[in-house]
C-alpha atoms as a PDB file:
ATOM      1  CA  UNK A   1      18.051   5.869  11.920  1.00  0.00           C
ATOM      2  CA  UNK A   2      14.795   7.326  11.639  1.00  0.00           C
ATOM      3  CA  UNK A   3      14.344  11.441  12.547  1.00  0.00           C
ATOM      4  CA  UNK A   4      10.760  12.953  11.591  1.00  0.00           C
ATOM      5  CA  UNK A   5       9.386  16.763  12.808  1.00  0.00           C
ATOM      6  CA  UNK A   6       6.840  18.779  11.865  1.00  0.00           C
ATOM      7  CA  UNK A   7       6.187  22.576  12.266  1.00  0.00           C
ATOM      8  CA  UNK A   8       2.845  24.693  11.961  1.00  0.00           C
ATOM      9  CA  UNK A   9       3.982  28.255  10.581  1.00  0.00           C
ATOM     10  CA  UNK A  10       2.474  31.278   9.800  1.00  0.00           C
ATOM     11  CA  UNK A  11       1.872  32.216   6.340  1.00  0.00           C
ATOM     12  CA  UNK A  12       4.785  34.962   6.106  1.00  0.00           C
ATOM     13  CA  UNK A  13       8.058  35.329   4.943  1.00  0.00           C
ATOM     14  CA  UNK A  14       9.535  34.905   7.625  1.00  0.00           C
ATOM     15  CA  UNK A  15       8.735  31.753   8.685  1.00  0.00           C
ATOM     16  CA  UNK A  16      10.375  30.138   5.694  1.00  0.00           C
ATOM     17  CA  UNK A  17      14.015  30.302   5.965  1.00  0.00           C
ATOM     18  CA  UNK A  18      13.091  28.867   9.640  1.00  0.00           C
ATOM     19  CA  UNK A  19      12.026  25.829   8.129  1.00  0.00           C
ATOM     20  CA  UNK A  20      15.297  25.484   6.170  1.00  0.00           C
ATOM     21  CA  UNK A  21      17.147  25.903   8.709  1.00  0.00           C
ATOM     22  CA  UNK A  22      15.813  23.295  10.795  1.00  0.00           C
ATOM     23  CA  UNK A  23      15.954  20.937   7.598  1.00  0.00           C
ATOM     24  CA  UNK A  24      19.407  22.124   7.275  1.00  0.00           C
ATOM     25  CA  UNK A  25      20.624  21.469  10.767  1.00  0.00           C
ATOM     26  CA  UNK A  26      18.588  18.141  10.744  1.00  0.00           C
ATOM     27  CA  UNK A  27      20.420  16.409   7.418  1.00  0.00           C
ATOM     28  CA  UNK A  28      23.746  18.382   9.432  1.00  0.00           C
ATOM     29  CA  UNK A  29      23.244  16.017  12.313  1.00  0.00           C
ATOM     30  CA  UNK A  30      22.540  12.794  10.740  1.00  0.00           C
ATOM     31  CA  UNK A  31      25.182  13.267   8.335  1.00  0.00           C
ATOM     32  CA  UNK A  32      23.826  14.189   4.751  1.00  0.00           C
ATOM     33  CA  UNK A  33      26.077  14.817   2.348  1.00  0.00           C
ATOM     34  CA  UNK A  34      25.686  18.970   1.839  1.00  0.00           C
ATOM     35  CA  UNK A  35      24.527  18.443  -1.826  1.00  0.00           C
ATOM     36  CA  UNK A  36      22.028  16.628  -1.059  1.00  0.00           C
ATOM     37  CA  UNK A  37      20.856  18.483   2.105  1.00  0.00           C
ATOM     38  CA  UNK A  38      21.207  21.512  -0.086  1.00  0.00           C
ATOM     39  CA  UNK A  39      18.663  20.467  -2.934  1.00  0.00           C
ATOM     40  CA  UNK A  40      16.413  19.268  -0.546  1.00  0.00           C
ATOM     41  CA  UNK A  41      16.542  22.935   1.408  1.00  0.00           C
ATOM     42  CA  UNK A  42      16.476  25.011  -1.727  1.00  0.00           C
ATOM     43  CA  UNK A  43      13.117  22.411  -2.855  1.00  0.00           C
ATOM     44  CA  UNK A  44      12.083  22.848   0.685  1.00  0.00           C
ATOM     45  CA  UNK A  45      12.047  26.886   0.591  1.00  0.00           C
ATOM     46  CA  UNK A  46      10.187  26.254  -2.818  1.00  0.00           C
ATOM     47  CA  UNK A  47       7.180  24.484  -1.311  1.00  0.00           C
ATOM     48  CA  UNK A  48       7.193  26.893   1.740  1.00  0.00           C
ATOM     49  CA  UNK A  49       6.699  30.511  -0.356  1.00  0.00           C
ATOM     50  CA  UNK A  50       4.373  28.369  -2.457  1.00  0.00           C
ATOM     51  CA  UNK A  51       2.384  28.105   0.588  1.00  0.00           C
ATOM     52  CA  UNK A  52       2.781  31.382   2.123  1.00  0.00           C
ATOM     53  CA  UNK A  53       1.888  33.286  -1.383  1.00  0.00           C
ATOM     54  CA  UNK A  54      -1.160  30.698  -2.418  1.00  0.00           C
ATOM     55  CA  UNK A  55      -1.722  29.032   0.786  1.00  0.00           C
ATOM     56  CA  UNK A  56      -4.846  30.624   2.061  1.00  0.00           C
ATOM     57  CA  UNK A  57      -7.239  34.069   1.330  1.00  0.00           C
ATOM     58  CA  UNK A  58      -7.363  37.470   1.970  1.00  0.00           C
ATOM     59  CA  UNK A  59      -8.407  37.497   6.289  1.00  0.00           C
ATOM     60  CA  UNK A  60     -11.611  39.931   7.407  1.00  0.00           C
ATOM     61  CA  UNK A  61      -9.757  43.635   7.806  1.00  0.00           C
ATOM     62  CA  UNK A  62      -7.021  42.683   5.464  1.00  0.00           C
ATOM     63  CA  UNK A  63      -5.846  43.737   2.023  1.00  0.00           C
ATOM     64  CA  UNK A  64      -6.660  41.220  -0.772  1.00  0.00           C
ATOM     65  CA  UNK A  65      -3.873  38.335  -0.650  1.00  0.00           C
ATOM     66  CA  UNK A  66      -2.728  39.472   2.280  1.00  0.00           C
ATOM     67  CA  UNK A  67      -1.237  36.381   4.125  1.00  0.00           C
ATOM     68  CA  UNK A  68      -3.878  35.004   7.124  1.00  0.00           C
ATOM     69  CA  UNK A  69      -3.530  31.407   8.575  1.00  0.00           C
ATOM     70  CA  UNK A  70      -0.907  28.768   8.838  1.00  0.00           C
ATOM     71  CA  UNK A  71       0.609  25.711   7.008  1.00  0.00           C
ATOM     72  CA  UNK A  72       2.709  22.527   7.807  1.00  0.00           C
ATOM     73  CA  UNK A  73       6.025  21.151   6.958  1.00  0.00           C
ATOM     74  CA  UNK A  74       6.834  17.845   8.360  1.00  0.00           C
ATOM     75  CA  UNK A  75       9.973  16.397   7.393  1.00  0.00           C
ATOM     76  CA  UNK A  76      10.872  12.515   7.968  1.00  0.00           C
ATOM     77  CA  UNK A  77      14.301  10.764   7.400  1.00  0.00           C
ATOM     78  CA  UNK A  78      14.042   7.428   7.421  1.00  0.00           C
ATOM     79  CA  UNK A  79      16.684   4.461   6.551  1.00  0.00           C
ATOM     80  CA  UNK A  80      17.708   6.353   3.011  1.00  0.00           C
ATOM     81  CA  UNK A  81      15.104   8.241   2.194  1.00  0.00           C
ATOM     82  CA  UNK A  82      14.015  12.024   3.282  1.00  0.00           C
ATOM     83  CA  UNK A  83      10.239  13.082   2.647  1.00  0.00           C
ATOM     84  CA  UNK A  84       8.924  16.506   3.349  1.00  0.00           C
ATOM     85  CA  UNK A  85       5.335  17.593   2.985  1.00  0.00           C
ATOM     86  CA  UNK A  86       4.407  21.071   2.805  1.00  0.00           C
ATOM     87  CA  UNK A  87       0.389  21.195   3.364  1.00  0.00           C
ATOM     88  CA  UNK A  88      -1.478  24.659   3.463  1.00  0.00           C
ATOM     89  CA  UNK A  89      -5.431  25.573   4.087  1.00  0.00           C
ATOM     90  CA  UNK A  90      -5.703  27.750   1.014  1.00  0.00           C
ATOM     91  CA  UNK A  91      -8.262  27.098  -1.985  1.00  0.00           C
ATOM     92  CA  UNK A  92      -5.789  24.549  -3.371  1.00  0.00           C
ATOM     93  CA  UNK A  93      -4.615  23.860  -6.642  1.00  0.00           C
ATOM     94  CA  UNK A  94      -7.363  24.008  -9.353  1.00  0.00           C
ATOM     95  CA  UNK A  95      -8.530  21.460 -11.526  1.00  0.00           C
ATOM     96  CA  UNK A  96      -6.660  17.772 -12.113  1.00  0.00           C
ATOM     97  CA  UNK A  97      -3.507  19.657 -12.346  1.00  0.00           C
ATOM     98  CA  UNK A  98      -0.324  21.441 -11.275  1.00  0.00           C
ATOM     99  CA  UNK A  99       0.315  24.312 -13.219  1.00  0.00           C
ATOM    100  CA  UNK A 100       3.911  24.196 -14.117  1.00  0.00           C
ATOM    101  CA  UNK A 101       4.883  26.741 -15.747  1.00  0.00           C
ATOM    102  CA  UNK A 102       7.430  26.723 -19.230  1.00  0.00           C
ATOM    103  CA  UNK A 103      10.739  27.721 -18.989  1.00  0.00           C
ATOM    104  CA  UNK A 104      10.220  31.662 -19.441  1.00  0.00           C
ATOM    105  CA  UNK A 105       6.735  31.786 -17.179  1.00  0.00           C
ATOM    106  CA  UNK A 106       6.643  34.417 -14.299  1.00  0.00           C
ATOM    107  CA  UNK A 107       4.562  31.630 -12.060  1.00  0.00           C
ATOM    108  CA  UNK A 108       5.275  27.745 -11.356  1.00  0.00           C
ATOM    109  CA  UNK A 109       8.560  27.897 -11.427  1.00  0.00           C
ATOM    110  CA  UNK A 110       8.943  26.704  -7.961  1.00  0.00           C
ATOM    111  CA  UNK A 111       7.153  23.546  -8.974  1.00  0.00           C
ATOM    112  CA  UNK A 112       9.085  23.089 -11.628  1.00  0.00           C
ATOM    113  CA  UNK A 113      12.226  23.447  -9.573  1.00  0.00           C
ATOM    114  CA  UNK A 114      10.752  21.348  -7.076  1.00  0.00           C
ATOM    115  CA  UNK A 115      10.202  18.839  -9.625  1.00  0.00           C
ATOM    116  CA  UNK A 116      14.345  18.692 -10.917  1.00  0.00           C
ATOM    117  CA  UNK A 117      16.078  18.498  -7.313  1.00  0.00           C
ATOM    118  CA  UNK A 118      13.516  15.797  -5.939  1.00  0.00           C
ATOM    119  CA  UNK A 119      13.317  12.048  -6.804  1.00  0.00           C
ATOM    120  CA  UNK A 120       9.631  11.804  -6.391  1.00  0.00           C
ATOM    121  CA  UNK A 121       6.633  14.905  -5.833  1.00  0.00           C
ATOM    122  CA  UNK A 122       3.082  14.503  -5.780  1.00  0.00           C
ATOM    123  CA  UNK A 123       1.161  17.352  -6.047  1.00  0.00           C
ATOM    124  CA  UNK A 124      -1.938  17.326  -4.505  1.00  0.00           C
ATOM    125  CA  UNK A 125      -5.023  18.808  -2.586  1.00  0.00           C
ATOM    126  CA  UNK A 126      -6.445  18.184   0.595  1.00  0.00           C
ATOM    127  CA  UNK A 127      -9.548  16.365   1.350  1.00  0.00           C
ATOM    128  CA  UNK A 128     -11.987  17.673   3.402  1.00  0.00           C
ATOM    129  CA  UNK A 129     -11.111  20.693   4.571  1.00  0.00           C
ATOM    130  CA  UNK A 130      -8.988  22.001   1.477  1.00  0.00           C
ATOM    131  CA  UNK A 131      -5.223  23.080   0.838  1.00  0.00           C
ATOM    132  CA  UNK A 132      -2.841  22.096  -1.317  1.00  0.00           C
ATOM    133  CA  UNK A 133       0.033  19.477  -0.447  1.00  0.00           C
ATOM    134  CA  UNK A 134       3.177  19.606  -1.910  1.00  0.00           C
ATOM    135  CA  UNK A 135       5.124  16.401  -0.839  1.00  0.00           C
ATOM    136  CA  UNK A 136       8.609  15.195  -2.126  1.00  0.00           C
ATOM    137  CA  UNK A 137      10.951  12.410  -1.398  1.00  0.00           C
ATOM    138  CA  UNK A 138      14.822  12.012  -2.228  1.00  0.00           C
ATOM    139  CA  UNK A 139      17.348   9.271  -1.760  1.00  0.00           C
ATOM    140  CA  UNK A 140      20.111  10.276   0.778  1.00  0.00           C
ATOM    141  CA  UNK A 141      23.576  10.109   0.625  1.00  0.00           C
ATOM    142  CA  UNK A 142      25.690  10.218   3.607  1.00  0.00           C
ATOM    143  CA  UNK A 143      29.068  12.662   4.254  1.00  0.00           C
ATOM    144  CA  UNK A 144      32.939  10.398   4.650  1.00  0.00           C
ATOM    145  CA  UNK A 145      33.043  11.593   7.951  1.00  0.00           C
ATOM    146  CA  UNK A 146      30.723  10.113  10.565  1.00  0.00           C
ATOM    147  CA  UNK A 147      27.977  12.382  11.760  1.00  0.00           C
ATOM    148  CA  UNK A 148      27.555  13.480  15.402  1.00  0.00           C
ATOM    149  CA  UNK A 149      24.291  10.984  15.959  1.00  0.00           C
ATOM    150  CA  UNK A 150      27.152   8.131  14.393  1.00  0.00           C
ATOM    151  CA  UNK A 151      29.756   9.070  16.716  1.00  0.00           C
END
């Protein structure tokens, strides 16, 4: 079974627990096991308020760091494997690295989080026309019951 979507979202608040819903109802369908869908939702909201907080600058007529523009999640299940990408048009992450942060930081904690309930991340930027991409993959496992696409 293969299932793949992607979304273009604002840069507020709001837009990311719409994103994890549609994850959630998505790994609901094709029959996740709710652990798994879980960590990838609570990794998913992770990369989404990393976007909406860094994702892009302060807009003409706005407040510094108020949010302006848009980012991506696409989401694809495929066979045993579940990849989201979460890209944004902001300035990117600077230098060679991520900045994780240590255990009692105020900032990277998401990435580090991200990091734990995933089985692969990259962390990346753009090319081009600049953003960071956060992109993360994770082994499935599937519920006893048979899902409704199974059925």
């Amino acid at each position: 079974m293969s299932i793949w979507w992607s979304l273009h979202l604002r840069r507020e608040a709001a837009s990311v627990p719409l994103a994890r819903r549609l994850l959630m109802g998505t790994m609901e369908t094709a029959g996740v096991d709710p652990d798994v869908s879980y960590e990838l939702s609570v990794a998913l909201t992770e990369a989404c308020a990393n976007a909406v907080e860094h994702g892009g600058g302060a807009g003409r007529g706005r407040p510094h760091g108020a949010p302006t523009g848009a980012y991506r999640v696409t989401a694809y299940l495929d066979g045993e494997t579940c990849r989201i990408e979460v890209a944004d048009s902001g300035p990117g992450f600077p230098g060679a690295e991520v900045p994780t942060a240590s255990h009692d930081a105020e900032n990277g904690r998401g990435m580090r989080l991200i990091e734990e309930l995933a089985d692969h991340v990259h962390f990346g930027n753009r090319s081009g026309r600049g953003g960071a991409v956060v992109s993360f993959d994770k082994i499935l496992k599937w519920k006893d019951t048979p899902s409704l696409l199974m059925a």
